[in-house]
Protein backbone atom coordinates (compact mmCIF):
# COMPACT_ATOMS: atom_id res chain seq x y z
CA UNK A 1 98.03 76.34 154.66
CA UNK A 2 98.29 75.67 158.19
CA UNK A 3 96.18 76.39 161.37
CA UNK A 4 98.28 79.34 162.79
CA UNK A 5 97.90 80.93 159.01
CA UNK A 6 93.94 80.65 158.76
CA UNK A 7 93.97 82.20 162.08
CA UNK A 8 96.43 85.00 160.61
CA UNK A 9 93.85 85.96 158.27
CA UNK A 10 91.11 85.67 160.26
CA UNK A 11 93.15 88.60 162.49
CA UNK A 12 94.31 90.34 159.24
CA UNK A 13 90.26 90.56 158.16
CA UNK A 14 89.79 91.96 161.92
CA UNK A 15 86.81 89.35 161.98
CA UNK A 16 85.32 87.01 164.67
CA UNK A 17 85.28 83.29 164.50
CA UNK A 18 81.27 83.39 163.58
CA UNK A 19 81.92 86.17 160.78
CA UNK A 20 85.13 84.09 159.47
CA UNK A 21 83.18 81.04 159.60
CA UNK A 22 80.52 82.83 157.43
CA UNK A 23 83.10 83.97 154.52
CA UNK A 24 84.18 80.41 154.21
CA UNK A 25 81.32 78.20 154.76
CA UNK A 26 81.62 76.48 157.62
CA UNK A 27 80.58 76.62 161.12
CA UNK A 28 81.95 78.77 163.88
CA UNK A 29 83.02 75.43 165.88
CA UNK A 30 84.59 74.46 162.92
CA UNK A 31 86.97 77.89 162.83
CA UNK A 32 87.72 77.04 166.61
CA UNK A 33 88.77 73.73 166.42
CA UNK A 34 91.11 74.37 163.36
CA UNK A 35 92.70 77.41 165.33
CA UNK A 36 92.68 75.47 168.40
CA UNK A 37 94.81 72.29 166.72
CA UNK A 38 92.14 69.79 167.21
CA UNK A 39 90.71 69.67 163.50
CA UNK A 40 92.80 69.44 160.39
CA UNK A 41 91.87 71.52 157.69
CA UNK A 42 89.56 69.89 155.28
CA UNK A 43 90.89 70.77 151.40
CA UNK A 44 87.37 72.52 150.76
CA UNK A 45 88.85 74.89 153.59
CA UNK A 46 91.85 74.72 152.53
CA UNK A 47 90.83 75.80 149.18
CA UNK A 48 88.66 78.66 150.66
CA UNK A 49 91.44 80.24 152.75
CA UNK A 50 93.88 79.92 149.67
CA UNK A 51 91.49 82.25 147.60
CA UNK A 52 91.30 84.55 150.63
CA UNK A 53 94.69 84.83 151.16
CA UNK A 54 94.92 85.45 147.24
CA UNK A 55 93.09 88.65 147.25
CA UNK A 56 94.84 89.89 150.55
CA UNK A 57 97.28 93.08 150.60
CA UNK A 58 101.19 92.52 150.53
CA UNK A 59 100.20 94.56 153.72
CA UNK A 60 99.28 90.47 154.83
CA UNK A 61 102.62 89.11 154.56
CA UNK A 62 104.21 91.57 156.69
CA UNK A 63 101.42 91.29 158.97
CA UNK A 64 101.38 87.32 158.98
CA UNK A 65 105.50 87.18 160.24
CA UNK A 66 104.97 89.49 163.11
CA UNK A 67 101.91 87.34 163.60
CA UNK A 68 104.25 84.17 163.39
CA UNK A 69 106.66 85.43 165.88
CA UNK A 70 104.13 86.31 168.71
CA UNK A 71 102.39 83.12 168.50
């Protein structure tokens, strides 16, 4: 699980950094700093986002390579 992935679903969830940051328990600055590269992801969060992405669509996958491409 990397930055541009938590981000990904964050998109895919069609949520803001402050509702994302109150699925997984952390604080809004948190969710920005991970996204923005200057926090690595802690394996609580990792953990989090790895449950997430575990009850996501296959509709996510497709979603998360266009996602990779444009970013």
């Amino acid at each position: 699980m990397d930055a541009n992935k938590a981000k990904a679903i964050r998109y895919f969830l069609s949520e803001s950094q402050v509702e994302f940051s109150k699925r997984i328990g952390v604080s809004a600055s948190t969710i920005c700093a991970i996204e923005k590269g200057q926090r690595d992801i802690t394996d609580y969060i990792r953990a989090k986002l790895v449950r997430i992405e575990a009850g996501l669509t296959e509709d996510f996958f497709v979603f998360y390579e266009r996602f990779r491409i444009n970013t």
